[in-house]
N, C-alpha and C. Protein backbone atom coordinates (compact mmCIF):
# COMPACT_ATOMS: atom_id res chain seq x y z
N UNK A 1 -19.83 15.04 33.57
CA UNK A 1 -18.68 15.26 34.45
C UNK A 1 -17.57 15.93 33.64
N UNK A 2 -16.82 16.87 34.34
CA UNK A 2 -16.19 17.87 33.44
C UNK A 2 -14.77 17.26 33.60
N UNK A 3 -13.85 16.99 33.73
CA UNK A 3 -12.15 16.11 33.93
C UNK A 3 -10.90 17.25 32.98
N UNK A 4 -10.42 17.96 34.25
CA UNK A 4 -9.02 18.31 33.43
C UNK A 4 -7.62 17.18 33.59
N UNK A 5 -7.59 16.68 32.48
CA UNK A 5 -6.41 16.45 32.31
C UNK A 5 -4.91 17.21 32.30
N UNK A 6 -4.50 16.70 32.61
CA UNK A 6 -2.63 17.17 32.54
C UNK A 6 -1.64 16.32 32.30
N UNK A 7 -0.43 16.83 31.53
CA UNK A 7 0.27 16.13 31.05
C UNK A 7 1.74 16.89 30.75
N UNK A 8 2.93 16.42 30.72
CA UNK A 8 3.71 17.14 30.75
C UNK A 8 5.14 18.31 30.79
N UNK A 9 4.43 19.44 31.35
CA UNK A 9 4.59 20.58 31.44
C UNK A 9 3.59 20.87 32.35
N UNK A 10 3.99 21.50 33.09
CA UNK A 10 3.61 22.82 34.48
C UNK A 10 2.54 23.62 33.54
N UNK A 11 1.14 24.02 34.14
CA UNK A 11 0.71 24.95 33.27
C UNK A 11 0.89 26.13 34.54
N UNK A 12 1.62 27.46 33.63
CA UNK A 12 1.54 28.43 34.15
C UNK A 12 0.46 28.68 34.75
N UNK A 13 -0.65 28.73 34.18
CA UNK A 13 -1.45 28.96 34.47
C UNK A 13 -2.44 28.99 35.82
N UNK A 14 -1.86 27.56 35.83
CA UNK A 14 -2.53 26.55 37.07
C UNK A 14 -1.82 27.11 38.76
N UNK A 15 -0.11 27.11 37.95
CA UNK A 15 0.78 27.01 39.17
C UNK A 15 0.93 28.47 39.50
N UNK A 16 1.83 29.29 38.47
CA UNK A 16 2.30 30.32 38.77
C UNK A 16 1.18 31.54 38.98
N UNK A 17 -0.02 31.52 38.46
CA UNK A 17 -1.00 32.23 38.28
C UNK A 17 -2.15 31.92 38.71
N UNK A 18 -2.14 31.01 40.12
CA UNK A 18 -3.41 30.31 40.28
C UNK A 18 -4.80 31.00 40.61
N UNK A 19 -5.96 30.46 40.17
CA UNK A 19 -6.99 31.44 40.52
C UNK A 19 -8.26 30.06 40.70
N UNK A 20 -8.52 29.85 41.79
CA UNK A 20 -9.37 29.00 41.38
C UNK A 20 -10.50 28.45 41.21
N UNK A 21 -10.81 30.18 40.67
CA UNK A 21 -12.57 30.01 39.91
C UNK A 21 -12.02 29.38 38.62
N UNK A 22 -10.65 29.53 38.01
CA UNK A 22 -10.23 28.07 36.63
C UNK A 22 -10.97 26.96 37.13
N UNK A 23 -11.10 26.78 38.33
CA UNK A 23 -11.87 24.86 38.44
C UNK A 23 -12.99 25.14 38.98
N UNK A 24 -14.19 25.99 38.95
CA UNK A 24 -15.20 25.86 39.67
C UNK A 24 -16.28 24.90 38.82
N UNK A 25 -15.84 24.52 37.74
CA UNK A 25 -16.71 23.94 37.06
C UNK A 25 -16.06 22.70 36.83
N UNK A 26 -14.58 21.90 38.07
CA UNK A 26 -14.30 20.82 37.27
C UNK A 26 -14.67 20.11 38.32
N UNK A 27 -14.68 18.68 38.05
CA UNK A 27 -14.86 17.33 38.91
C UNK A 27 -14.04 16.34 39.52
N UNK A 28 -13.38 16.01 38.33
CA UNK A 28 -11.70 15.49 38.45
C UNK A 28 -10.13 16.17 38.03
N UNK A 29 -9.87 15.82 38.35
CA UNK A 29 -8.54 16.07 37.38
C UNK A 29 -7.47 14.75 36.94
N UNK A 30 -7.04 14.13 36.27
CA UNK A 30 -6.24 13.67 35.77
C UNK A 30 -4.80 13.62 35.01
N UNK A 31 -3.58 12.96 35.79
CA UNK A 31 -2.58 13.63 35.01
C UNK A 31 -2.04 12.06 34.06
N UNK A 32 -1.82 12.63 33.21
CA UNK A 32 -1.00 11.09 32.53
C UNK A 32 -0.02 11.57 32.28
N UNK A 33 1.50 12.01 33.36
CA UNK A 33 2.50 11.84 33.59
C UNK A 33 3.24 12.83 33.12
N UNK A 34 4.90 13.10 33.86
CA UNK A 34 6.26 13.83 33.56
C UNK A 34 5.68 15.04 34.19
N UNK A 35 5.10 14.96 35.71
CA UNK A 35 4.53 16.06 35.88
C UNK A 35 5.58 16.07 37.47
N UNK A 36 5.66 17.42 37.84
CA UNK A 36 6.10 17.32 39.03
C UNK A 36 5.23 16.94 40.27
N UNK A 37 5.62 16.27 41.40
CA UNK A 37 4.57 15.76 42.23
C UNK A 37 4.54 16.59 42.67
N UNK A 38 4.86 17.80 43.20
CA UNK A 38 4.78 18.84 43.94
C UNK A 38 3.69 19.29 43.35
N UNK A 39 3.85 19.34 41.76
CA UNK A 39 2.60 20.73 41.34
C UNK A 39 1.12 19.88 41.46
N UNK A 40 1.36 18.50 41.51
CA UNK A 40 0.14 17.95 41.48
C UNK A 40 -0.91 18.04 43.11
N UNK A 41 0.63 17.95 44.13
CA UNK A 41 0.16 18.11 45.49
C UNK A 41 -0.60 19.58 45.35
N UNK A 42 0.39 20.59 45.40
CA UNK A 42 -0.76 21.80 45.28
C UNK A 42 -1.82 22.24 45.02
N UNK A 43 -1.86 21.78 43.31
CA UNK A 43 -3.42 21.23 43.10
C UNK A 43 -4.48 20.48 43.96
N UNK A 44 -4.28 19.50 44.27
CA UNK A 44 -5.02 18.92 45.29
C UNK A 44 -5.38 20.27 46.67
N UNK A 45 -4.44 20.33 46.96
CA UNK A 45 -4.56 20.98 47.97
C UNK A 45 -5.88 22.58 47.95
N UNK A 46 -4.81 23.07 47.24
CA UNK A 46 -5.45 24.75 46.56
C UNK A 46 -6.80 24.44 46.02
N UNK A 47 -7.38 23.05 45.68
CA UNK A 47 -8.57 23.06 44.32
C UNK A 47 -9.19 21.92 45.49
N UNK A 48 -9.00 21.70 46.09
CA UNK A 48 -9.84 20.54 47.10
C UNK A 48 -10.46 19.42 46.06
N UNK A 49 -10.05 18.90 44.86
CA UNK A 49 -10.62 18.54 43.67
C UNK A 49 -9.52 16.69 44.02
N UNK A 50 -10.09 15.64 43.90
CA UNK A 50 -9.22 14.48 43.58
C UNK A 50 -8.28 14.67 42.34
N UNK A 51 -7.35 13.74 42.89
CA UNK A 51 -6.46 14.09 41.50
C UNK A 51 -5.82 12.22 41.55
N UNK A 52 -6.44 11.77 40.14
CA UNK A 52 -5.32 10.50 39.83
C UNK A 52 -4.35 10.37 38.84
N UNK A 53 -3.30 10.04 38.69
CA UNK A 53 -2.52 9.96 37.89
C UNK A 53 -1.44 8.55 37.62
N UNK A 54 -0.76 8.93 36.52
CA UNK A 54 -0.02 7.08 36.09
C UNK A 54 1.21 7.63 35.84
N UNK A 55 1.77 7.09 35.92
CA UNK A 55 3.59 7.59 35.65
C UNK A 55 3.98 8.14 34.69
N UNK A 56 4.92 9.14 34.24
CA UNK A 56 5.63 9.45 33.07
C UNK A 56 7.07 8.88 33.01
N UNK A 57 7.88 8.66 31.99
CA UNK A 57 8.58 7.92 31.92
C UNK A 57 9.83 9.44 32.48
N UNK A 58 9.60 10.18 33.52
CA UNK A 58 10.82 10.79 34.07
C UNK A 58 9.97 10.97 35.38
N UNK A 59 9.17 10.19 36.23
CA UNK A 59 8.88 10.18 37.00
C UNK A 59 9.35 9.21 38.25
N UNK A 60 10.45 9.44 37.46
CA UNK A 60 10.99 8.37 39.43
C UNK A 60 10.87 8.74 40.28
N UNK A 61 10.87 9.78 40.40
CA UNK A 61 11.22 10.61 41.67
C UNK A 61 9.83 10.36 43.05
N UNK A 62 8.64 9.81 41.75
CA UNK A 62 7.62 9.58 42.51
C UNK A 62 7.41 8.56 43.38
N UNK A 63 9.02 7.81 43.30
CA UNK A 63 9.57 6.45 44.56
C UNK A 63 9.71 6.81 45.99
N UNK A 64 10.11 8.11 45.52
CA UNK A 64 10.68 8.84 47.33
C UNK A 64 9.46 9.96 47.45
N UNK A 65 9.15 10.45 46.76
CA UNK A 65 8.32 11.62 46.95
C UNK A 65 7.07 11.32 46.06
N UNK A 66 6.26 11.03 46.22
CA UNK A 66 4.83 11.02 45.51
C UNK A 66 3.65 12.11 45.97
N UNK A 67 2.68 12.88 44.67
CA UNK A 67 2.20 13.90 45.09
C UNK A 67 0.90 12.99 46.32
N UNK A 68 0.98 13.99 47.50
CA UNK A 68 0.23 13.66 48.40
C UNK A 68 -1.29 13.96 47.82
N UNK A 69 -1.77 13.31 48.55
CA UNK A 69 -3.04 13.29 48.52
C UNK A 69 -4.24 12.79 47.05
N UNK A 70 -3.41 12.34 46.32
CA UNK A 70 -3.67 11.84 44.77
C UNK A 70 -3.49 10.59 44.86
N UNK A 71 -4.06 9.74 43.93
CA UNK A 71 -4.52 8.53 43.84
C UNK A 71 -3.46 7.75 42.34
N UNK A 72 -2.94 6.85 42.81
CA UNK A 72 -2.22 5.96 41.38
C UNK A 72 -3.03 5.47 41.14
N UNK A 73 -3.47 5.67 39.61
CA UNK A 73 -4.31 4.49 38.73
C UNK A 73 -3.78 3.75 37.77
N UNK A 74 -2.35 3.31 38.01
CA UNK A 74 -1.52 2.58 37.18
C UNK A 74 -1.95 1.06 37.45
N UNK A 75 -2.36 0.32 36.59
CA UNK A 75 -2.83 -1.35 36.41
C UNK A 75 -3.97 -1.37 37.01
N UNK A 76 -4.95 -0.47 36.72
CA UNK A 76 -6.02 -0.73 37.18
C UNK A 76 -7.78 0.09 37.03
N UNK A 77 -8.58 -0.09 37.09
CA UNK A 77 -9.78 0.73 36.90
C UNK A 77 -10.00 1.16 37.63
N UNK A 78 -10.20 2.91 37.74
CA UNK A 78 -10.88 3.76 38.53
C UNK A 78 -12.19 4.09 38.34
N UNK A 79 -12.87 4.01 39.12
CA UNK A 79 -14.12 4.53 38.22
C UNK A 79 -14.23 5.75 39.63
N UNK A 80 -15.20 6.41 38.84
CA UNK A 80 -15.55 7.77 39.24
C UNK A 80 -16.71 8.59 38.87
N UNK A 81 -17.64 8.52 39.40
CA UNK A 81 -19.41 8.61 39.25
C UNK A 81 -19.46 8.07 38.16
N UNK A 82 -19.58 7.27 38.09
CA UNK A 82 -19.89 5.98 36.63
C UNK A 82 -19.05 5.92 35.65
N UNK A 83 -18.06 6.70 35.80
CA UNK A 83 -17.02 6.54 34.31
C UNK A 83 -15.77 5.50 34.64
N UNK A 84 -15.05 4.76 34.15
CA UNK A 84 -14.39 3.72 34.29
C UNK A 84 -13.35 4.56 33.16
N UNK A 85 -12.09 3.80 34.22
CA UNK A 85 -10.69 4.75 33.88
C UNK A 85 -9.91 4.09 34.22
N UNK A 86 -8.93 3.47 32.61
CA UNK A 86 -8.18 2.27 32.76
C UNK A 86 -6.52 3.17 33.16
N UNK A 87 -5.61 2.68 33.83
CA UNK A 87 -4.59 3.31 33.62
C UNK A 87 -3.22 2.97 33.34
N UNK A 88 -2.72 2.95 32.12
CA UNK A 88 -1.33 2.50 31.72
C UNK A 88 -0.29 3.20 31.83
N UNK A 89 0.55 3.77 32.53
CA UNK A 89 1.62 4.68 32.10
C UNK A 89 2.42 4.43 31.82
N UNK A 90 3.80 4.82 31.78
CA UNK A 90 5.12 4.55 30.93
C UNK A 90 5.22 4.50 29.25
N UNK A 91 6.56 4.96 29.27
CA UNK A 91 6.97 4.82 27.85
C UNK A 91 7.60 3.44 27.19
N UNK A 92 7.85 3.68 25.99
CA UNK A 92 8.58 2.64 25.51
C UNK A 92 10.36 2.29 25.83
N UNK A 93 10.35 1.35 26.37
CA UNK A 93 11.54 1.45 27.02
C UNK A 93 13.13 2.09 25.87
N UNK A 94 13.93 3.38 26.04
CA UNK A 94 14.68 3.43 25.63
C UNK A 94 16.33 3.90 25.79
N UNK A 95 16.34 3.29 27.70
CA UNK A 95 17.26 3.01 28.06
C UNK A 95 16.76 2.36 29.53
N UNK A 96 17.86 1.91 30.73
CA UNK A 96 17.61 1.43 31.82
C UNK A 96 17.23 2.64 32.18
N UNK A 97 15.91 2.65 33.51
CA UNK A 97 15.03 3.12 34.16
C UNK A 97 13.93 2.69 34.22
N UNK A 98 13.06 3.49 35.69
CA UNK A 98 11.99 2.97 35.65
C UNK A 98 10.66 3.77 34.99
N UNK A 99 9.45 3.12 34.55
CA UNK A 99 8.76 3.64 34.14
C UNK A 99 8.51 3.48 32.74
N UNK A 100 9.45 2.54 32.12
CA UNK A 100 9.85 2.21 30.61
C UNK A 100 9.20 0.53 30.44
N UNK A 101 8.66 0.67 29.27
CA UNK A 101 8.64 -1.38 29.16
C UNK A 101 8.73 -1.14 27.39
N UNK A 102 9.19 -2.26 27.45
CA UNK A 102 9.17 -2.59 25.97
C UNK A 102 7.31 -3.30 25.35
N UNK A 103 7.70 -3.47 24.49
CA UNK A 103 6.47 -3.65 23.48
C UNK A 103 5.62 -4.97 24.04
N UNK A 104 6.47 -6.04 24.78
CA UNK A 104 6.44 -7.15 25.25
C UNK A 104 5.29 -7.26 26.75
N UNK A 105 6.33 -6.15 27.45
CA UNK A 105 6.47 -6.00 28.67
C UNK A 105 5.17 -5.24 28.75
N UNK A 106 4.68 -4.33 28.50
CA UNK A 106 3.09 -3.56 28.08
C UNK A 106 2.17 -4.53 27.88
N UNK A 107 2.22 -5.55 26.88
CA UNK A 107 1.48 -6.59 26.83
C UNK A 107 1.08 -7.24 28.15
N UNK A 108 2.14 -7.82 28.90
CA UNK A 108 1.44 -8.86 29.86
C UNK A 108 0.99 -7.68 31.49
N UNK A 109 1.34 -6.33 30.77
CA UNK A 109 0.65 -5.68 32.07
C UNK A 109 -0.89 -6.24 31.68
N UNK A 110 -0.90 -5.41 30.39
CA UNK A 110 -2.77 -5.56 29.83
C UNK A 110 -3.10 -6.83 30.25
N UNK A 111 -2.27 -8.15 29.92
CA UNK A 111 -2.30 -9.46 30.29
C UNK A 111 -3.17 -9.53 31.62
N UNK A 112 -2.16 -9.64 32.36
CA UNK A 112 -2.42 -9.37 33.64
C UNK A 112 -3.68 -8.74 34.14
N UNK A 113 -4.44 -7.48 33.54
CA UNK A 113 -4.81 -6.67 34.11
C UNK A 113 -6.27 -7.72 33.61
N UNK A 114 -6.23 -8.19 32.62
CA UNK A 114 -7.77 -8.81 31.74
C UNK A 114 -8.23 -10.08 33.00
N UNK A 115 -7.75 -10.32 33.41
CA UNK A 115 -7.85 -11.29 34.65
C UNK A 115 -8.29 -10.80 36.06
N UNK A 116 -8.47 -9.71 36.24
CA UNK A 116 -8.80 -8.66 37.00
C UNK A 116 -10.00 -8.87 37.36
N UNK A 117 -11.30 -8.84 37.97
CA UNK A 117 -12.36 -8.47 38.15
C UNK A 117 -13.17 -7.46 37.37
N UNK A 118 -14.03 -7.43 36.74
CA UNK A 118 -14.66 -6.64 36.02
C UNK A 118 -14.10 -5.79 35.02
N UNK A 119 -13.03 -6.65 34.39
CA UNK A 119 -12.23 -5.94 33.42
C UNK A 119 -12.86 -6.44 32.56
N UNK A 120 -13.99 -7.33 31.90
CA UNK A 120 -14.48 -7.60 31.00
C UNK A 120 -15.51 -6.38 30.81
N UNK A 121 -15.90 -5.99 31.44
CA UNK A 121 -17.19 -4.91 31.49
C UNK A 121 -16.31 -3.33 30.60
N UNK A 122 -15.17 -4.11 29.79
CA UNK A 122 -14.92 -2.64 29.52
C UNK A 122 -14.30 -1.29 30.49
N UNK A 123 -13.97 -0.39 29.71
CA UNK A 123 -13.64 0.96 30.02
C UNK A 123 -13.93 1.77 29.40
N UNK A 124 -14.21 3.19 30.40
CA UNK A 124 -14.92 4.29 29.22
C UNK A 124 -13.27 5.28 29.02
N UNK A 125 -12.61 5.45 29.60
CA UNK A 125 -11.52 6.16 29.21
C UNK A 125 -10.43 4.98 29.80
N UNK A 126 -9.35 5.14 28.41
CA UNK A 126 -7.81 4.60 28.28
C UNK A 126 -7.48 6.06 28.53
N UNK A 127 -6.36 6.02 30.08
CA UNK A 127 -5.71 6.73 30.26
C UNK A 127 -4.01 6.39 30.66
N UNK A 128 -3.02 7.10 29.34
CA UNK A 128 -1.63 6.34 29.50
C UNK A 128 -0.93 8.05 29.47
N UNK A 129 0.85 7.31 29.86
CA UNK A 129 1.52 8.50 29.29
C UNK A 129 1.61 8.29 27.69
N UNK A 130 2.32 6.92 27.18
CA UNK A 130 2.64 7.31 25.91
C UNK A 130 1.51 6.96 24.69
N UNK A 131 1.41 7.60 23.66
CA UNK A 131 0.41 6.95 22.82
C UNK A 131 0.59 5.79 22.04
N UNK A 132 -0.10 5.53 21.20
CA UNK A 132 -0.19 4.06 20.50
C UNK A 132 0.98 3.98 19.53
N UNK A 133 1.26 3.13 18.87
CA UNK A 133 2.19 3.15 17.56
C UNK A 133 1.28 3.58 16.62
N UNK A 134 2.31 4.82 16.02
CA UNK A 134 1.40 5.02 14.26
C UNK A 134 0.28 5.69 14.89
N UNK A 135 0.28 6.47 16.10
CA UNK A 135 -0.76 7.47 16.43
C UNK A 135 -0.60 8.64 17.09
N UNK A 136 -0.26 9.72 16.69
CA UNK A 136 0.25 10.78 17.42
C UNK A 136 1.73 10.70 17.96
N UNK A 137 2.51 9.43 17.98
CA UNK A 137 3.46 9.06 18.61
C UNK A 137 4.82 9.36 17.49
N UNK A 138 6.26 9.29 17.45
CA UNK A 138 7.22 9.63 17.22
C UNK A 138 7.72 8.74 16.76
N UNK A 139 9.15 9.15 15.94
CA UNK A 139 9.96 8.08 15.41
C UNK A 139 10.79 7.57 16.24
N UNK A 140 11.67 8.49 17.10
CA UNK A 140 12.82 8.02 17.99
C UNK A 140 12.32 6.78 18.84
N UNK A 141 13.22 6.23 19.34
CA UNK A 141 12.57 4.94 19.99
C UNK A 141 11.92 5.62 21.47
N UNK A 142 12.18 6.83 22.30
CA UNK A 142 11.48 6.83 23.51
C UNK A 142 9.91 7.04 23.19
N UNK A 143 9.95 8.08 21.94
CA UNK A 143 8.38 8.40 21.61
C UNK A 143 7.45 7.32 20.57
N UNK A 144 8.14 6.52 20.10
CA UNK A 144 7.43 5.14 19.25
C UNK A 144 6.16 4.54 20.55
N UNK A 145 4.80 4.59 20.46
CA UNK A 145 3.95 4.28 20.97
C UNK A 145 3.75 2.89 20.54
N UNK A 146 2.68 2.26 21.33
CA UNK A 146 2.69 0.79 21.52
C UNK A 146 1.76 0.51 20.72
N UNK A 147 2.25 -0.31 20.10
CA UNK A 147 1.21 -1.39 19.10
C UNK A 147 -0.14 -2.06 20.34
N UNK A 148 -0.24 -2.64 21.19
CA UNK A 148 -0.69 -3.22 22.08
C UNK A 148 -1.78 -2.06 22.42
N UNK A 149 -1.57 -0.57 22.65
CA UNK A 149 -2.76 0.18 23.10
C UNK A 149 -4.02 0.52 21.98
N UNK A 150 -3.46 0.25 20.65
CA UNK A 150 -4.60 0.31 19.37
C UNK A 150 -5.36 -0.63 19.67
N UNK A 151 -4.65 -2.39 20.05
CA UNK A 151 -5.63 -3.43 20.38
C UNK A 151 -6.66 -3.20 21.41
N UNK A 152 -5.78 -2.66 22.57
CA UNK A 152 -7.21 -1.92 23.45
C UNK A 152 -8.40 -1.75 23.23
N UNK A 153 -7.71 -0.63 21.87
CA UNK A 153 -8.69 0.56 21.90
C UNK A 153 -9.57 -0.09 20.47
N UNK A 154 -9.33 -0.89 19.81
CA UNK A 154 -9.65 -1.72 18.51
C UNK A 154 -11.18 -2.50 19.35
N UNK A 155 -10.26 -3.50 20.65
CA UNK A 155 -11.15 -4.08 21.24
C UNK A 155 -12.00 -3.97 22.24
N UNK A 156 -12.20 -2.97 22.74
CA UNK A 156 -13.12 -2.28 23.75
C UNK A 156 -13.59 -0.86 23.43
N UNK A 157 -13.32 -0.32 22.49
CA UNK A 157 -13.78 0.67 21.87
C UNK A 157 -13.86 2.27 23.12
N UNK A 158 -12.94 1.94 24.05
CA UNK A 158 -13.30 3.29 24.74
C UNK A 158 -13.83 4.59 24.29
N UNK A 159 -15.09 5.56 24.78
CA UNK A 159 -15.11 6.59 24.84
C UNK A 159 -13.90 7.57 24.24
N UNK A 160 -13.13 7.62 25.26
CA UNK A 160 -11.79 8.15 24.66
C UNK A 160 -10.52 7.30 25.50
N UNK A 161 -9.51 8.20 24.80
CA UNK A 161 -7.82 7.55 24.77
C UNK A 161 -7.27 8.78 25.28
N UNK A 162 -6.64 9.31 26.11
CA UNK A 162 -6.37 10.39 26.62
C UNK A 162 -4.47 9.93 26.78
N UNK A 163 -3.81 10.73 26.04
CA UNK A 163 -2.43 10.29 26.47
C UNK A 163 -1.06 11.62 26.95
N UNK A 164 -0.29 11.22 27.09
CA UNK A 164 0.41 12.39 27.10
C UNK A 164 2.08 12.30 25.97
N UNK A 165 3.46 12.95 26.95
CA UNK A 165 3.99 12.06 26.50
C UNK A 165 5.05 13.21 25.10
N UNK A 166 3.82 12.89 23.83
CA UNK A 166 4.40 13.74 22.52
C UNK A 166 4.21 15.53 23.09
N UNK A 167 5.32 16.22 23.25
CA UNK A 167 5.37 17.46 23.54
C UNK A 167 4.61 18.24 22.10
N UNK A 168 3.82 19.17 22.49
CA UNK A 168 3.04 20.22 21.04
C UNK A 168 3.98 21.27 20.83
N UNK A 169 5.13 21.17 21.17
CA UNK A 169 6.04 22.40 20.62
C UNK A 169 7.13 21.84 20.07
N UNK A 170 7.06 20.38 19.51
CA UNK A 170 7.96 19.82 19.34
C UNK A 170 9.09 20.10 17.89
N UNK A 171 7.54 21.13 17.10
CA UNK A 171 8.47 21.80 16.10
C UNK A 171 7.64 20.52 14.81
N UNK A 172 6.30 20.48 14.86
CA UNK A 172 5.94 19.08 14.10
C UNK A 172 4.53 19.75 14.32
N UNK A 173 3.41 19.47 12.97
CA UNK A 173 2.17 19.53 13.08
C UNK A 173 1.83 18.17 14.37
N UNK A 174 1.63 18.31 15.13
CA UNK A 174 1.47 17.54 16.36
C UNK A 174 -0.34 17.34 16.85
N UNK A 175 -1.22 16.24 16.62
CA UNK A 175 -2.35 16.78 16.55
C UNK A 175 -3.17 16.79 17.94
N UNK A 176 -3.97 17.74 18.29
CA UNK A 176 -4.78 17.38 19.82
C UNK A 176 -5.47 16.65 19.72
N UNK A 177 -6.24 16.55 18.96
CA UNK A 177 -6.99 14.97 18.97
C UNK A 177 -7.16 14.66 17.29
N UNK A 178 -7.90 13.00 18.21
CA UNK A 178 -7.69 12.43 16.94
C UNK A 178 -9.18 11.59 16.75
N UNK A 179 -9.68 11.25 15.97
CA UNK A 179 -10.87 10.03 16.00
C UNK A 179 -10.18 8.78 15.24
N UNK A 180 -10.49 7.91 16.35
CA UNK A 180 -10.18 6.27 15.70
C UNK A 180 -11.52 5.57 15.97
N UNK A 181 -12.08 5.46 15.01
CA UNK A 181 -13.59 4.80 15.17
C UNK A 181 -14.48 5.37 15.92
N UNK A 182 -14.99 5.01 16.85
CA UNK A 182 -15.67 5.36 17.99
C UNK A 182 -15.04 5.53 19.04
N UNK A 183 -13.58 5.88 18.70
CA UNK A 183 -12.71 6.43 20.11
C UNK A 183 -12.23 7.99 19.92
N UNK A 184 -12.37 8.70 20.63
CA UNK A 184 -11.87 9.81 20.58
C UNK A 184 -10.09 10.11 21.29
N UNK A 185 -9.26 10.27 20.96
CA UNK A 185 -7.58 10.51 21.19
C UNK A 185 -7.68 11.52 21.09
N UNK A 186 -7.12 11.49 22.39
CA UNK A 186 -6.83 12.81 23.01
C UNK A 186 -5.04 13.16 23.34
N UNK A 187 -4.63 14.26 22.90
CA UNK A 187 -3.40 14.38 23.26
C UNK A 187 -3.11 15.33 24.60
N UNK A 188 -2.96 15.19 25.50
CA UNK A 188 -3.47 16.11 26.91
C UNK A 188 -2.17 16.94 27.10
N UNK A 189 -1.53 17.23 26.23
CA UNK A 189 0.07 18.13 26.65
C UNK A 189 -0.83 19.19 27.63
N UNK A 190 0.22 19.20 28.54
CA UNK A 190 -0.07 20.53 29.59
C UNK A 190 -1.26 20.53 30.00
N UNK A 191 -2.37 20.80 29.41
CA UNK A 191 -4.07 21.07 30.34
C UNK A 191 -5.02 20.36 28.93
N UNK A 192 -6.10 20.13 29.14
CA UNK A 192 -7.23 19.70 28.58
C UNK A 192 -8.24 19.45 28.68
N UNK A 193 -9.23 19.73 28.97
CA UNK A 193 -10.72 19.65 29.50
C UNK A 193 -11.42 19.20 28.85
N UNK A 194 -11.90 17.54 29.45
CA UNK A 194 -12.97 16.53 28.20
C UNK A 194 -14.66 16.85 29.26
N UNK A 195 -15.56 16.66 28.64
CA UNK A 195 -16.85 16.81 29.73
C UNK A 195 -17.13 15.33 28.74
N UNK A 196 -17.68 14.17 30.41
CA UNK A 196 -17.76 13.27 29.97
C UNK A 196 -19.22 12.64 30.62
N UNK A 197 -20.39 12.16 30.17
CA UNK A 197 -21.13 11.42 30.14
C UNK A 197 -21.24 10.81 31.64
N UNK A 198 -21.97 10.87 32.53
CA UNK A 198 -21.91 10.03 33.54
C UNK A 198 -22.61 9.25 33.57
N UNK A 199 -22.40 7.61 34.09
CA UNK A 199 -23.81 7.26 34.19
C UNK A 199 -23.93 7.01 35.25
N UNK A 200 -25.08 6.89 36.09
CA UNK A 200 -25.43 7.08 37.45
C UNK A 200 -26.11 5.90 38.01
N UNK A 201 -25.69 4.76 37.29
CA UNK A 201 -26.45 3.46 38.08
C UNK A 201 -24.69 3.06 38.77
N UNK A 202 -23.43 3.53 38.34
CA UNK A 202 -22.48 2.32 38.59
C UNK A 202 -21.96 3.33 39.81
N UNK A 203 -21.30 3.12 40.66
CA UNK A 203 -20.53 3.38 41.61
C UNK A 203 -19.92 4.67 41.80
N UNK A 204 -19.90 5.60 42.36
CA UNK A 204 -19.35 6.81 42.18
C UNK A 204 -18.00 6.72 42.42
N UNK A 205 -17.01 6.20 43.53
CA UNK A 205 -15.83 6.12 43.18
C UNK A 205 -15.35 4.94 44.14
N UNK A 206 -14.51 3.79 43.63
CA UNK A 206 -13.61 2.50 43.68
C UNK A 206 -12.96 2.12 42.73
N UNK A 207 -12.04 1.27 43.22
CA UNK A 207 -11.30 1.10 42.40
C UNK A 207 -11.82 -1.00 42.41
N UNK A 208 -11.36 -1.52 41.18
CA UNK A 208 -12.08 -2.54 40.39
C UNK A 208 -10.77 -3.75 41.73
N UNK A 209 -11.00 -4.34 41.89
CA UNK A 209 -10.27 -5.34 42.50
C UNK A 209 -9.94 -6.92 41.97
N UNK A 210 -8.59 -7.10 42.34
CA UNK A 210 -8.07 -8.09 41.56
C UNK A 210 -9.09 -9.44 42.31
């Protein structure tokens, strides 16, 4: 299964220049956040392709206006022809708003979420906006990533980590991916295309229920 991610920034590409033999070869698309809902609606629309996504920490706007026709996978497993797709978004909280938690507050989502139905069975992709602490992530306090998503990824060993979040023009060797054990980190600024493994005994698409 082929999955473009997005993350963000608008890709020219996508929006201003659309052509869309770019997706004749994709399956999903995925955004992990700071994306406009508009450009995500279009997509949907123009690419007839599902689209799920988790918040970016400048995504309020997705209170009054959310992109139509796309799916929230925030606190919960998507799966999608056999791939399982956890979804965390938000940043580290570094002022009032929504979409922010502190180091604490991230915890008892995961908390929460392990109590879930078939959350023991693992996930094949961790999909967040911000990345881990001490991984691709920043000094300032909005870009400091969470200690709590390494444990994740320490203890369930996902496939991959797909995040968004750290901008690649930030003026910093900034890396696109990364290997942590048997996880592959992924930094999805703007577009990214993972081809991922399906397996074909589990469910093609639901979501995991509390």
């Amino acid at each position: 299964m082929r999955v473009l991610f997005l993350a963000d920034v608008e890709s020219q590409k996508y929006w201003d220049f659309f052509d869309k033999s770019d997706f004749k070869d994709i399956d999903l698309i995925i955004s992990c956040g700071d994306l406009k809902p508009d450009y995500l609606t279009y997509l949907t629309t123009m690419t007839g392709l599902e689209i799920a996504y988790v918040h970016g920490n400048h995504d309020k706007r997705y209170k009054e206006s959310p992109p139509e026709g796309c799916i929230c996978i925030e606190d919960r497993i998507f799966t999608y022809h056999g791939i399982r797709f956890l979804g965390l978004g938000g940043s580290m909280r570094y002022k009032p708003g929504e979409h922010q938690y502190t180091e604490e507050e991230m915890r008892k989502r995961i908390k929460k979420l392990k109590h879930t139905k078939g959350f023991k069975k693992g996930f094949d992709v961790l999909v967040t906006h911000s990345p881990a602490r001490g991984l691709n992530d920043g000094e300032d306090l909005c870009h400091i990533g969470f200690e709590c998503f390494n444990e994740l990824v320490e203890k369930y060993e996902p496939k991959y980590f797909v995040h968004g979040h750290v901008h690649m023009n930030y003026g910093r060797n900034v890396p696109r991916i990364t290997q942590v054990g048997n996880t592959t980190v992924v930094n999805a600024y703007e577009k990214y295309i993972l081809d991922i493994d399906i397996d074909e005994n589990r469910p093609k698409r639901f979501f995991e229920k509390n």
